[in-house]
PDB file of N, CA and C in Angstrom:
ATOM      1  N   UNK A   1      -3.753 -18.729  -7.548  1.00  0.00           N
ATOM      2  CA  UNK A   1      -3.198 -17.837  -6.545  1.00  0.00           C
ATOM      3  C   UNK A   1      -4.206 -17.739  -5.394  1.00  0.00           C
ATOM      4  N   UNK A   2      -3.895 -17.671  -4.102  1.00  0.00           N
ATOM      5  CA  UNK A   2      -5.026 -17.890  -2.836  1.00  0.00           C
ATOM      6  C   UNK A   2      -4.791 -16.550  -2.594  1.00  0.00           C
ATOM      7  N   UNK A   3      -5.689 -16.252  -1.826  1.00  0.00           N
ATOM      8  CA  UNK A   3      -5.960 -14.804  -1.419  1.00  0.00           C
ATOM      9  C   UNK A   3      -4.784 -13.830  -0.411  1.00  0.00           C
ATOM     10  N   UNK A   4      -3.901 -15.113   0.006  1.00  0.00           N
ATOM     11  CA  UNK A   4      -2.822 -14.398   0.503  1.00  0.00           C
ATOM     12  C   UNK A   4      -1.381 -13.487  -0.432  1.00  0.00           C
ATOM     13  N   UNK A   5      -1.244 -14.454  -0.793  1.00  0.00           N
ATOM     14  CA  UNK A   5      -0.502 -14.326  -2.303  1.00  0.00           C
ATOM     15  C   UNK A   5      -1.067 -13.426  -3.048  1.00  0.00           C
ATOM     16  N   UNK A   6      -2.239 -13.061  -3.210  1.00  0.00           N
ATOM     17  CA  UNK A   6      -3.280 -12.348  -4.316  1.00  0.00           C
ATOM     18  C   UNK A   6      -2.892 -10.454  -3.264  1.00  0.00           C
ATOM     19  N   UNK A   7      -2.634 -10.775  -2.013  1.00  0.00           N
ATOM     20  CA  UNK A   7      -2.716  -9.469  -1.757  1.00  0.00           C
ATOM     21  C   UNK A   7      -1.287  -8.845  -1.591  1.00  0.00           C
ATOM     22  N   UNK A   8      -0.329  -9.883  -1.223  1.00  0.00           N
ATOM     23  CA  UNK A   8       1.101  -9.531  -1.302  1.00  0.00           C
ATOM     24  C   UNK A   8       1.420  -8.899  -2.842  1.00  0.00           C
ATOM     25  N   UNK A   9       0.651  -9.315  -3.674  1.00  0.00           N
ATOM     26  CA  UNK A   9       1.005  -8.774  -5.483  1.00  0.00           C
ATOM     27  C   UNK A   9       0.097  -7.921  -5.560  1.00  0.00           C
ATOM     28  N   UNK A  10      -0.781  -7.104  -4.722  1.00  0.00           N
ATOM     29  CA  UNK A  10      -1.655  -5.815  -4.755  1.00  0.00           C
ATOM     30  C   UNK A  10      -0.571  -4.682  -3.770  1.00  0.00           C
ATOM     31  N   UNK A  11      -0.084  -5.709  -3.087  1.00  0.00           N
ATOM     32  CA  UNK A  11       0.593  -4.623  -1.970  1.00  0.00           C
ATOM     33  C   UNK A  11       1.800  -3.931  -2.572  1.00  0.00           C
ATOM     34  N   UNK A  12       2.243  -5.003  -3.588  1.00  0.00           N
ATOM     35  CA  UNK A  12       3.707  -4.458  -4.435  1.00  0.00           C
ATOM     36  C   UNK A  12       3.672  -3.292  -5.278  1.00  0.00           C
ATOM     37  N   UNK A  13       2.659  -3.892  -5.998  1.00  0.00           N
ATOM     38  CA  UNK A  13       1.545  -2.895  -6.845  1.00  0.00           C
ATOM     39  C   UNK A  13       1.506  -1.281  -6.606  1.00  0.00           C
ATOM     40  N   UNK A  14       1.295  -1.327  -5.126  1.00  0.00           N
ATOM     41  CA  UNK A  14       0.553  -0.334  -4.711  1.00  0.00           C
ATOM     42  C   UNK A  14       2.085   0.540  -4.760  1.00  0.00           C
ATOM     43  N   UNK A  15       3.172   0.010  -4.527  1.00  0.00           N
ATOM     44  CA  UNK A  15       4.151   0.478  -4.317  1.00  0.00           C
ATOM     45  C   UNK A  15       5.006   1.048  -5.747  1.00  0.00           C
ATOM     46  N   UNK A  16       4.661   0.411  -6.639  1.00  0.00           N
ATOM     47  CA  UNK A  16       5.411   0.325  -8.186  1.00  0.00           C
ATOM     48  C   UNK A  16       4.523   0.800  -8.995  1.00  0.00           C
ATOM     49  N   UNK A  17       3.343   0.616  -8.636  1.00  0.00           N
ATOM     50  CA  UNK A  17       2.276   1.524 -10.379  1.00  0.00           C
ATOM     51  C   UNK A  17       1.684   2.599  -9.921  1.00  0.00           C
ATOM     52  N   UNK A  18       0.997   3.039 -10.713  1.00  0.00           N
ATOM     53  CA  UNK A  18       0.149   4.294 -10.331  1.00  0.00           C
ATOM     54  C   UNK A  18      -1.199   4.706 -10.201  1.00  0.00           C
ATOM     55  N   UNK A  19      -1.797   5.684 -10.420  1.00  0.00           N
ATOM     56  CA  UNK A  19      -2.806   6.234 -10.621  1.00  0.00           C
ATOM     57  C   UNK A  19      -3.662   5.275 -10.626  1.00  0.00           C
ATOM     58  N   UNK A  20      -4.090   4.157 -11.823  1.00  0.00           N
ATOM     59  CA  UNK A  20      -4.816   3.678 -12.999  1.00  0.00           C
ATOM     60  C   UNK A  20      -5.054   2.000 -11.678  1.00  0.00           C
ATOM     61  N   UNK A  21      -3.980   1.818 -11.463  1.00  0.00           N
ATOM     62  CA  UNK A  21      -4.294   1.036 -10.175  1.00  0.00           C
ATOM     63  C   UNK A  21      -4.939   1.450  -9.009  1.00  0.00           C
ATOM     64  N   UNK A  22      -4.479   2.147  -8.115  1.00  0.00           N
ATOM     65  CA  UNK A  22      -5.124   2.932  -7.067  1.00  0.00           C
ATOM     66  C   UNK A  22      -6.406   3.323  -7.184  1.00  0.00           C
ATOM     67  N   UNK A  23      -6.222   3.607  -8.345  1.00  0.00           N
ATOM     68  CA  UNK A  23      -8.269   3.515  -8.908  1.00  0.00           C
ATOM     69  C   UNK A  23      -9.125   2.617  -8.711  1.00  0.00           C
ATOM     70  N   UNK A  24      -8.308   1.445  -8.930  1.00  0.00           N
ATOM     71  CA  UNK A  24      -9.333   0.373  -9.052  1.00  0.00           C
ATOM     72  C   UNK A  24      -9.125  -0.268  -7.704  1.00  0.00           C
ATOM     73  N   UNK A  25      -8.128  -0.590  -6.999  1.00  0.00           N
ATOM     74  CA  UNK A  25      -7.549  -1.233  -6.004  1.00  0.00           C
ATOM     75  C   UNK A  25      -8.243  -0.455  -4.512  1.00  0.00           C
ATOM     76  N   UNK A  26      -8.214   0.653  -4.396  1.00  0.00           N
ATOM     77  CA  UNK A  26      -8.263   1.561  -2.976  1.00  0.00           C
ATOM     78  C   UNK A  26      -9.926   1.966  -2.880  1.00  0.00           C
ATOM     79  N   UNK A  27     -10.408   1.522  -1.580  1.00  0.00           N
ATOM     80  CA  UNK A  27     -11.514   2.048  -1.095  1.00  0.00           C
ATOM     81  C   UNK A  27     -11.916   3.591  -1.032  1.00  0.00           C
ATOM     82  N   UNK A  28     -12.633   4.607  -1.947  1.00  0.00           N
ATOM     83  CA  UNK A  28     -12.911   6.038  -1.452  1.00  0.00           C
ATOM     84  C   UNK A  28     -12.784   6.773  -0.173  1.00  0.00           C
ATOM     85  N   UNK A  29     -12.968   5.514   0.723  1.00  0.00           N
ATOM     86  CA  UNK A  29     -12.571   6.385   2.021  1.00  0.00           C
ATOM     87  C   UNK A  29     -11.561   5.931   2.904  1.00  0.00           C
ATOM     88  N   UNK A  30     -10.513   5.329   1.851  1.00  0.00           N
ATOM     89  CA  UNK A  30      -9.326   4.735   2.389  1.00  0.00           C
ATOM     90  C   UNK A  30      -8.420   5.545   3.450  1.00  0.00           C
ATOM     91  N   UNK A  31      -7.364   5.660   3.777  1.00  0.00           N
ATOM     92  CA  UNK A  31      -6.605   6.084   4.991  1.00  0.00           C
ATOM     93  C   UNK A  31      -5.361   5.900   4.882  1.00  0.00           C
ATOM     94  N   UNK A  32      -4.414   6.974   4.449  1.00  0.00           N
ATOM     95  CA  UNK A  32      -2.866   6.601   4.600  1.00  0.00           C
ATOM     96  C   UNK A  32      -1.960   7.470   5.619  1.00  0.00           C
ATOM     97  N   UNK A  33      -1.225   6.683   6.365  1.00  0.00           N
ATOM     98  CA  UNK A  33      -0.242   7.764   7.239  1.00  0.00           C
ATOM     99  C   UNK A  33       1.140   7.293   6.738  1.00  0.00           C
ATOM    100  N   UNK A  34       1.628   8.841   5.961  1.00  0.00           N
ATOM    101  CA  UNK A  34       2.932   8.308   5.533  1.00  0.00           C
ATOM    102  C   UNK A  34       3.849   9.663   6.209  1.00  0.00           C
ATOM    103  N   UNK A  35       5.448   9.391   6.161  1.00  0.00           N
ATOM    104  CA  UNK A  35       6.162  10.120   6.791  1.00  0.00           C
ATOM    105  C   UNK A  35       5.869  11.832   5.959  1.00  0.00           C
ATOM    106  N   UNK A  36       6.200  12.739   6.780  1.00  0.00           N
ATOM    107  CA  UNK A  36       5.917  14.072   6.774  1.00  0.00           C
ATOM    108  C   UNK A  36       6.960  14.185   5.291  1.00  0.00           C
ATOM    109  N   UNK A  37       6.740  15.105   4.862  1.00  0.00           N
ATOM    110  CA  UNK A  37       5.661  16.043   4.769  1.00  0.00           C
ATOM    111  C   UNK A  37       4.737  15.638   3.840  1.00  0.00           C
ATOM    112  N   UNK A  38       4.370  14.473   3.465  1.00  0.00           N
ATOM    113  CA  UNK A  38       2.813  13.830   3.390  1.00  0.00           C
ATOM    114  C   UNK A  38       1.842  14.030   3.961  1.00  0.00           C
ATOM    115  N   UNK A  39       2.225  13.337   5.167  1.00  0.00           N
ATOM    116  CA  UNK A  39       1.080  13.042   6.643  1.00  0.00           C
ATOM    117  C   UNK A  39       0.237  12.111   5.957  1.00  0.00           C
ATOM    118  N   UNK A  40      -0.975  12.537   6.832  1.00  0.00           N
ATOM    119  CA  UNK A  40      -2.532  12.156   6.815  1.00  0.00           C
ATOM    120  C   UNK A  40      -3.073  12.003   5.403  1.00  0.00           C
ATOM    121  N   UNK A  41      -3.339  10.889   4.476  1.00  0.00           N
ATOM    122  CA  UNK A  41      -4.268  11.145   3.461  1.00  0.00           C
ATOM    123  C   UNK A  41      -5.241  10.711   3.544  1.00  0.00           C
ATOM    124  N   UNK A  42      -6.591  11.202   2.740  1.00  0.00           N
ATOM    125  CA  UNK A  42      -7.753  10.307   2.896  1.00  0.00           C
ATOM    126  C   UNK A  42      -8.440  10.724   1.591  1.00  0.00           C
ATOM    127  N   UNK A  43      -8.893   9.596   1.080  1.00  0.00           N
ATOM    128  CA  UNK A  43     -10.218   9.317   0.166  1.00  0.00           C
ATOM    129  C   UNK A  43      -9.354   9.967  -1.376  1.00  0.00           C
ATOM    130  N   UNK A  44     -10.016  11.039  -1.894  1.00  0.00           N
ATOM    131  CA  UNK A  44      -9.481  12.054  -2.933  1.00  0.00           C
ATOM    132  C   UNK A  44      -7.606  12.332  -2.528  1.00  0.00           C
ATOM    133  N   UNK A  45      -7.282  12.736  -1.913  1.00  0.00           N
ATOM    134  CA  UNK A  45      -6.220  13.217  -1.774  1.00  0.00           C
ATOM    135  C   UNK A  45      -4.673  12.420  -1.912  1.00  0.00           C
ATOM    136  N   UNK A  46      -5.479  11.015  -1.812  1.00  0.00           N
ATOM    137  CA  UNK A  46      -4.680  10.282  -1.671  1.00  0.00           C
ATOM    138  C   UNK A  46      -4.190   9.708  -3.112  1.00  0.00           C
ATOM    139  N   UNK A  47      -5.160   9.662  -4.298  1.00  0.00           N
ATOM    140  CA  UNK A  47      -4.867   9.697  -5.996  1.00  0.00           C
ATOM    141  C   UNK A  47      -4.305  10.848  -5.797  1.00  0.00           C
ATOM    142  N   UNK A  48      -4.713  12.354  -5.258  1.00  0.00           N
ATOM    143  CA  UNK A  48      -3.789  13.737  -5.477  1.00  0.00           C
ATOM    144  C   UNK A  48      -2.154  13.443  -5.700  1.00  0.00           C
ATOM    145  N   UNK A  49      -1.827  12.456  -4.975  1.00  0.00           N
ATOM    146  CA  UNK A  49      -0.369  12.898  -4.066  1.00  0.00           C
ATOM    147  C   UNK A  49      -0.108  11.545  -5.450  1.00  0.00           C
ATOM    148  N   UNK A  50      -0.553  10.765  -5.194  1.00  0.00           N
ATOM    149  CA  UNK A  50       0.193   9.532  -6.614  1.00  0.00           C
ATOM    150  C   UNK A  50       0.303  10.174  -7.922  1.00  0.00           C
ATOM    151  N   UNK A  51      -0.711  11.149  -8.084  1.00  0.00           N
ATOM    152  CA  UNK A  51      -0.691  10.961  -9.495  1.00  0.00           C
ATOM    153  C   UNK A  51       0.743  12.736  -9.649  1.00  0.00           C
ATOM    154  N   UNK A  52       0.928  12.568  -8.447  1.00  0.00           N
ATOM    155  CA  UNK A  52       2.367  13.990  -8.926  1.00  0.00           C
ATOM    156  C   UNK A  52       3.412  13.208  -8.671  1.00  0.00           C
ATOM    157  N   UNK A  53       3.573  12.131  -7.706  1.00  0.00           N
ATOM    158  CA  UNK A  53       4.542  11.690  -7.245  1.00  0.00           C
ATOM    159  C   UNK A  53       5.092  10.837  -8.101  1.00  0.00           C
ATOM    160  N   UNK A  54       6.734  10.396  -7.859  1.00  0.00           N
ATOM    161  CA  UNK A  54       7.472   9.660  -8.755  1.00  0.00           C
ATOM    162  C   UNK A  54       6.914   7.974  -8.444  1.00  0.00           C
ATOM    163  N   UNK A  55       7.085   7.458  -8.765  1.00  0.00           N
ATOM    164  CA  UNK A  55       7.239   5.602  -8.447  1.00  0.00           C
ATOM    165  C   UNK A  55       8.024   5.126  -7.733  1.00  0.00           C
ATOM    166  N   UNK A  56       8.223   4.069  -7.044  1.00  0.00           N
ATOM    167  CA  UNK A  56       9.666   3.183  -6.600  1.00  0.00           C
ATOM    168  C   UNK A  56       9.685   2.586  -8.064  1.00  0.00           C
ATOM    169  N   UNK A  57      11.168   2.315  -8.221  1.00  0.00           N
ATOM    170  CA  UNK A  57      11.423   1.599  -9.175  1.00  0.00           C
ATOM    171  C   UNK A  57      11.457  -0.382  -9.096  1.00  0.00           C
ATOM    172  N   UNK A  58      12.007  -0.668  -7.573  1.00  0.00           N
ATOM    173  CA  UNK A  58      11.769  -1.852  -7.303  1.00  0.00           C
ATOM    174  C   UNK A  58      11.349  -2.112  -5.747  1.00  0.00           C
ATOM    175  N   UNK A  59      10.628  -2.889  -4.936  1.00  0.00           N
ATOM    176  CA  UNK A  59      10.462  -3.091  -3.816  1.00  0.00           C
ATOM    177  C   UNK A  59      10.888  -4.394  -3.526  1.00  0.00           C
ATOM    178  N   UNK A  60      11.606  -4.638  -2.311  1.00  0.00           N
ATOM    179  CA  UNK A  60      10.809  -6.006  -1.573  1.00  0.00           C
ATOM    180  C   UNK A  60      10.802  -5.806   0.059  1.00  0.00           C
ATOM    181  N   UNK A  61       9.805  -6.895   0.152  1.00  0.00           N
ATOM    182  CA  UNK A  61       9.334  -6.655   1.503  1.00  0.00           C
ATOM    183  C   UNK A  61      10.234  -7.854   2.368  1.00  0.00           C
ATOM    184  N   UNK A  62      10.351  -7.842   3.993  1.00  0.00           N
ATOM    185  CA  UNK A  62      11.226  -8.842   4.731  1.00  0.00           C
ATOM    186  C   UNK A  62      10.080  -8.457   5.658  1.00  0.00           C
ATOM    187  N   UNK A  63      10.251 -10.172   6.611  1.00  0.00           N
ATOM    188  CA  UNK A  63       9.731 -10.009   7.972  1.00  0.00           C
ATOM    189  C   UNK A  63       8.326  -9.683   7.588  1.00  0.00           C
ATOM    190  N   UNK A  64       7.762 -10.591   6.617  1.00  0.00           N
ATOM    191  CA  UNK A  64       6.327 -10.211   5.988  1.00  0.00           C
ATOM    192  C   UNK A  64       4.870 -11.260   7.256  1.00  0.00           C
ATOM    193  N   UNK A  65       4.340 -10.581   7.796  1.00  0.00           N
ATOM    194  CA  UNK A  65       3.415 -11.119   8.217  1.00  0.00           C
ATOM    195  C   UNK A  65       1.961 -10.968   7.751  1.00  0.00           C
ATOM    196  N   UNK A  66       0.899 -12.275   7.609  1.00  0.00           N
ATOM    197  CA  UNK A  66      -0.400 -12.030   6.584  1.00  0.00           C
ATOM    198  C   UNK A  66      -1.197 -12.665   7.730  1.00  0.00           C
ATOM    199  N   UNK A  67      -2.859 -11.576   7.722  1.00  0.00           N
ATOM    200  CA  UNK A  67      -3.795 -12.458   8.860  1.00  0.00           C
ATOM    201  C   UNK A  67      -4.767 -11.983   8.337  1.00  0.00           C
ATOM    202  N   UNK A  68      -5.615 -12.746   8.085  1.00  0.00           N
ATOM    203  CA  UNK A  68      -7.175 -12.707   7.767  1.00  0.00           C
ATOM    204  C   UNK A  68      -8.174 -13.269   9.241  1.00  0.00           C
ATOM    205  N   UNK A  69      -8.649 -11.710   8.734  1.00  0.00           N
ATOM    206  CA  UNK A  69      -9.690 -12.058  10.306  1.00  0.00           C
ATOM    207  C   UNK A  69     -11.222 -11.186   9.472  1.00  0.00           C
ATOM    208  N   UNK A  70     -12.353 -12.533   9.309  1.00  0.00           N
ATOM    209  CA  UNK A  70     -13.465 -12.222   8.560  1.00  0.00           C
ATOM    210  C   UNK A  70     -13.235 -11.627   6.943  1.00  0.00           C
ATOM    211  N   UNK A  71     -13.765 -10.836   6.796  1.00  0.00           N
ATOM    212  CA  UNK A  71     -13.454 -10.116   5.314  1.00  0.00           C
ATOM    213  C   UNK A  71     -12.850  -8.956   6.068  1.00  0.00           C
ATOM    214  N   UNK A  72     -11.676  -8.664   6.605  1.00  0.00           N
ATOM    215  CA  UNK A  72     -10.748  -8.048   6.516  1.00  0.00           C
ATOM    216  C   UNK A  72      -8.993  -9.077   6.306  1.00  0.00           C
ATOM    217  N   UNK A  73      -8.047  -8.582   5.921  1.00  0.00           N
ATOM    218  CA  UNK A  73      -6.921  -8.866   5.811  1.00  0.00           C
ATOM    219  C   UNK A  73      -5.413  -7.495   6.140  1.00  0.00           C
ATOM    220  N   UNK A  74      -4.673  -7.992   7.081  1.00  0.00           N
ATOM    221  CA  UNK A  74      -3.417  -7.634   7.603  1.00  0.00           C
ATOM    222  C   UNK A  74      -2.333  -7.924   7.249  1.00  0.00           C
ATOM    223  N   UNK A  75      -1.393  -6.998   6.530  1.00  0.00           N
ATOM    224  CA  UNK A  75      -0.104  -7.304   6.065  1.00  0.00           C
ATOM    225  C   UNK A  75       0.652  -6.883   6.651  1.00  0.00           C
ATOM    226  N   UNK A  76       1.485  -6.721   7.421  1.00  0.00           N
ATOM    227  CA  UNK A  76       2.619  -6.089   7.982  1.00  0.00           C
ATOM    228  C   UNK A  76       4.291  -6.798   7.299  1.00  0.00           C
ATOM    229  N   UNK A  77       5.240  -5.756   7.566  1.00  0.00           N
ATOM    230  CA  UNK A  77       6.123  -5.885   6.441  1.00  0.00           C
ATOM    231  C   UNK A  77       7.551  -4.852   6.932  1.00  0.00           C
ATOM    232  N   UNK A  78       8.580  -5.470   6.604  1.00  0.00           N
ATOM    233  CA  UNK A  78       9.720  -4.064   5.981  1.00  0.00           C
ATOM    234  C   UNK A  78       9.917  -3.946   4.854  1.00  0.00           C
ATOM    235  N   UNK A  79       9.802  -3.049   4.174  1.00  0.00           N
ATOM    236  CA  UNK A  79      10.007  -2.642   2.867  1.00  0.00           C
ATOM    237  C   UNK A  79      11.122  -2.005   2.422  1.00  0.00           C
ATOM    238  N   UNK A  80      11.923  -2.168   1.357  1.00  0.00           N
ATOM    239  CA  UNK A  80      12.894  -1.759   0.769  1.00  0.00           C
ATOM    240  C   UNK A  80      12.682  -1.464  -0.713  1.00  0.00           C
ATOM    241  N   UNK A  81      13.065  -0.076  -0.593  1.00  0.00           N
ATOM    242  CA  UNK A  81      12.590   0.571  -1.465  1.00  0.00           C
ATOM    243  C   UNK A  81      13.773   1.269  -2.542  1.00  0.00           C
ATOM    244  N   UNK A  82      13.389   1.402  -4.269  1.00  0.00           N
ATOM    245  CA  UNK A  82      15.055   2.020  -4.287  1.00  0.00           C
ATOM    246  C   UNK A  82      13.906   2.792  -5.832  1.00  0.00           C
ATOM    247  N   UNK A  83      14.761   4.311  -6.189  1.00  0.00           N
ATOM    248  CA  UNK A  83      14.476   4.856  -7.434  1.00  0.00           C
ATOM    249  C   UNK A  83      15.709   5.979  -7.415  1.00  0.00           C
ATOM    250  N   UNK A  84      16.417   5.090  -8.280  1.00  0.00           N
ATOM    251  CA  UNK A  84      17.544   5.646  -8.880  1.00  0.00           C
ATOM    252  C   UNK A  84      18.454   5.809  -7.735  1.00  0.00           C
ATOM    253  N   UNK A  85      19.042   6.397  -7.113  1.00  0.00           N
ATOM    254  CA  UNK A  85      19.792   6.424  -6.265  1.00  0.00           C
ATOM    255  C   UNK A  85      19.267   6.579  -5.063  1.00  0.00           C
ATOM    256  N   UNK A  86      18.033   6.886  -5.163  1.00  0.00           N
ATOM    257  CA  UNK A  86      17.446   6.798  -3.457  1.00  0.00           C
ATOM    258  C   UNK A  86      16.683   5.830  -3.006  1.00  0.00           C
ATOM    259  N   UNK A  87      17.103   5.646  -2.010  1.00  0.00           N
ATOM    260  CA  UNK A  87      16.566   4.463  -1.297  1.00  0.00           C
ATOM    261  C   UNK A  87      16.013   4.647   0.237  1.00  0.00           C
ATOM    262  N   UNK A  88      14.784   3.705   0.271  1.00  0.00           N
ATOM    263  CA  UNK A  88      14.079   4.072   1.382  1.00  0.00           C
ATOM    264  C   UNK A  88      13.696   2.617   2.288  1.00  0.00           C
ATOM    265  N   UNK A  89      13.500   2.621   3.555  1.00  0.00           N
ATOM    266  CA  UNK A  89      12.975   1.675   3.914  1.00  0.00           C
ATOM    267  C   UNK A  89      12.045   1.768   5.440  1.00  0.00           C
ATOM    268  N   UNK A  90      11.111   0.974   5.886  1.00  0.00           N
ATOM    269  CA  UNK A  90      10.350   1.299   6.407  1.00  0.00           C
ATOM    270  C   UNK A  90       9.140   0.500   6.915  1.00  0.00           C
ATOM    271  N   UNK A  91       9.210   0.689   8.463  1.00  0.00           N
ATOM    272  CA  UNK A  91       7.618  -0.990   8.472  1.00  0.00           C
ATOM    273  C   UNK A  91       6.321  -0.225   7.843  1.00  0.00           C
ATOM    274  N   UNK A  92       5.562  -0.957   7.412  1.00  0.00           N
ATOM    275  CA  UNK A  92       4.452  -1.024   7.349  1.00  0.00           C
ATOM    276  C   UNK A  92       3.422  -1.941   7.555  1.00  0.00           C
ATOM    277  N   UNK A  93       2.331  -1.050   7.259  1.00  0.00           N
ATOM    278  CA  UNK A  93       1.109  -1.891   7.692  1.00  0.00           C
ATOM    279  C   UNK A  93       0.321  -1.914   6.362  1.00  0.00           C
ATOM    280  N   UNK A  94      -0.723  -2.523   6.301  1.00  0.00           N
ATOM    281  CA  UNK A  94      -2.164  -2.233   5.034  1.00  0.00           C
ATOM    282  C   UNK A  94      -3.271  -3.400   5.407  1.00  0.00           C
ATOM    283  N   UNK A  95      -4.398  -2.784   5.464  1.00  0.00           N
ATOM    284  CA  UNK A  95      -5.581  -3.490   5.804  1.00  0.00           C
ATOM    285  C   UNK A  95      -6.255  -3.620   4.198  1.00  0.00           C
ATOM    286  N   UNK A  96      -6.772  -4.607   4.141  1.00  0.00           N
ATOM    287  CA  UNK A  96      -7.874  -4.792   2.664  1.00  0.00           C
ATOM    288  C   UNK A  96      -9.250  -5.235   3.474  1.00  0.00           C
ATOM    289  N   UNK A  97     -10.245  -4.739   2.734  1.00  0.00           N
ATOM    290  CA  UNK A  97     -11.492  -5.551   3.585  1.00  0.00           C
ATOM    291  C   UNK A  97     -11.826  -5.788   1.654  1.00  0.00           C
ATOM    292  N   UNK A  98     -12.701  -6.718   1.977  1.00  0.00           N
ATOM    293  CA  UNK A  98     -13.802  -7.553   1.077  1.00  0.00           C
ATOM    294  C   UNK A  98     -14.674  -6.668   0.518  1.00  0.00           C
ATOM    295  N   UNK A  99     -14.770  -6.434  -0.395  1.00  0.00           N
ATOM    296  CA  UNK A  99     -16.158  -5.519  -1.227  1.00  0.00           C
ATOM    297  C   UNK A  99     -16.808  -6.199  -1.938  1.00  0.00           C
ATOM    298  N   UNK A 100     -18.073  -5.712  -2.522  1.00  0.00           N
ATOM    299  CA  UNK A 100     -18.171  -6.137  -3.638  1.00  0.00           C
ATOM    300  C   UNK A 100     -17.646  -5.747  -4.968  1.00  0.00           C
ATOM    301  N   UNK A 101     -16.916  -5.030  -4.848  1.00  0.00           N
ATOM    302  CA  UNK A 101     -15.536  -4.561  -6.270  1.00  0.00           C
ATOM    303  C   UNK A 101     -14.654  -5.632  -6.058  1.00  0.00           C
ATOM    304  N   UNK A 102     -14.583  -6.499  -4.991  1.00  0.00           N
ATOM    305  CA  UNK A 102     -12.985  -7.460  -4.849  1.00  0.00           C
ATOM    306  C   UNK A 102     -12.561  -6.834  -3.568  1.00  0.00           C
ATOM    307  N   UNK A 103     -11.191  -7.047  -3.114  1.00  0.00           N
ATOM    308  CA  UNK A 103     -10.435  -7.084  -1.889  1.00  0.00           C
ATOM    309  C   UNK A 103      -9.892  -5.538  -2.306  1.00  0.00           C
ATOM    310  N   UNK A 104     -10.407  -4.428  -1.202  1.00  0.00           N
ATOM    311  CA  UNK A 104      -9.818  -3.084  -1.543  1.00  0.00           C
ATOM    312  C   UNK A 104      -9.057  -2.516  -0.507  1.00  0.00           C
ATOM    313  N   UNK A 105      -7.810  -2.102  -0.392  1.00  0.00           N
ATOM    314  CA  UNK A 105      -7.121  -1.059   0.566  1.00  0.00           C
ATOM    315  C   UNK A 105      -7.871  -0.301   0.945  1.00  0.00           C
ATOM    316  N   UNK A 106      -7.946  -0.347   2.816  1.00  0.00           N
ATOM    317  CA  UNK A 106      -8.661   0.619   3.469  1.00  0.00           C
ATOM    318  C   UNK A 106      -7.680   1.387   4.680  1.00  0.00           C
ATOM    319  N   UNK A 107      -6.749   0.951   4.317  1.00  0.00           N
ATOM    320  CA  UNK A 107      -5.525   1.507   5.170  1.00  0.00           C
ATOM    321  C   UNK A 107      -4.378   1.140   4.846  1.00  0.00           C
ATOM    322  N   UNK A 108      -3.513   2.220   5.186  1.00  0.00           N
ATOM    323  CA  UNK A 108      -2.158   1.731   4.799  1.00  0.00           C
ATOM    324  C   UNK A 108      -0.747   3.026   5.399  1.00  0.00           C
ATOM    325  N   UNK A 109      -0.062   2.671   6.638  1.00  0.00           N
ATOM    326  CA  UNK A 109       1.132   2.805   7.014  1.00  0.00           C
ATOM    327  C   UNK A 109       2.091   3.035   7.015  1.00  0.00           C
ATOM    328  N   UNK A 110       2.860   3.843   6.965  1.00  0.00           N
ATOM    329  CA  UNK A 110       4.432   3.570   7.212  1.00  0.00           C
ATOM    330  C   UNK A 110       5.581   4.366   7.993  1.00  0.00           C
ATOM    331  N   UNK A 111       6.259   3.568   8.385  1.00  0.00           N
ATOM    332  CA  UNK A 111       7.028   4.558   9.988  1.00  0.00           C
ATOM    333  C   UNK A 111       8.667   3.858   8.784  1.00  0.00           C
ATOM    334  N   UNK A 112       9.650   5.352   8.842  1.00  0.00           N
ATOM    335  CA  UNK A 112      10.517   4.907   8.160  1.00  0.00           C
ATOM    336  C   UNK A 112      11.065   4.778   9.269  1.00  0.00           C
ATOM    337  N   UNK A 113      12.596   3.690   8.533  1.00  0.00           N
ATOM    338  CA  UNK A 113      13.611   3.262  10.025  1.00  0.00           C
ATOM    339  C   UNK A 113      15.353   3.606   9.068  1.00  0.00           C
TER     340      UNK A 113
END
């Protein structure tokens, strides 16, 4: 699997599992802007809100764009989202930079449509 591929199956991830991932996957002083009444998360707060919140049950993404520039990486995306009868969809964004833990989420997006 090349590193592009390797982050499209972190990005799904991020969308379908929980807690126990986000642990290992997300930078401490990561950055999420999601639609209200979320908002702004950062660092701690951002396991807060996963580990109450429900899951998507399935995703896929359209109109997927991938760019690596140095040890950072850019995904942009529409996402379609569904758990149980609700369904969501929405662009996003997510940055990974290079650590020495592996490739970690240091941002991550989303404007619903």
């Amino acid at each position: 699997m090349n590193i592009e591929q390797a982050r499209w199956q972190d990005e799904q991830r991020f969308w379908l599992e929980g807690p126990a991932f986000y642990n290992d996957k997300i930078a401490e002083d990561a950055v999420m802007v999601l639609p209200k009444p979320t908002g702004i998360l950062c660092g701690k707060k951002i396991l807060n809100v996963i580990e109450k919140g429900p899951r998507w049950e399935t995703v896929a993404f359209e109109d997927e764009i991938a760019m690596r520039h140095g040890s950072s990486f850019v995904l942009a995306y529409e996402a379609h989202a569904k758990r149980g009868n609700d369904t969501y969809r929405a662009l996003c964004s997510s940055t990974y930079c290079e650590a020495d833990e592996g490739w970690q989420l240091i941002a991550h997006n989303q404007v619903p449509v």
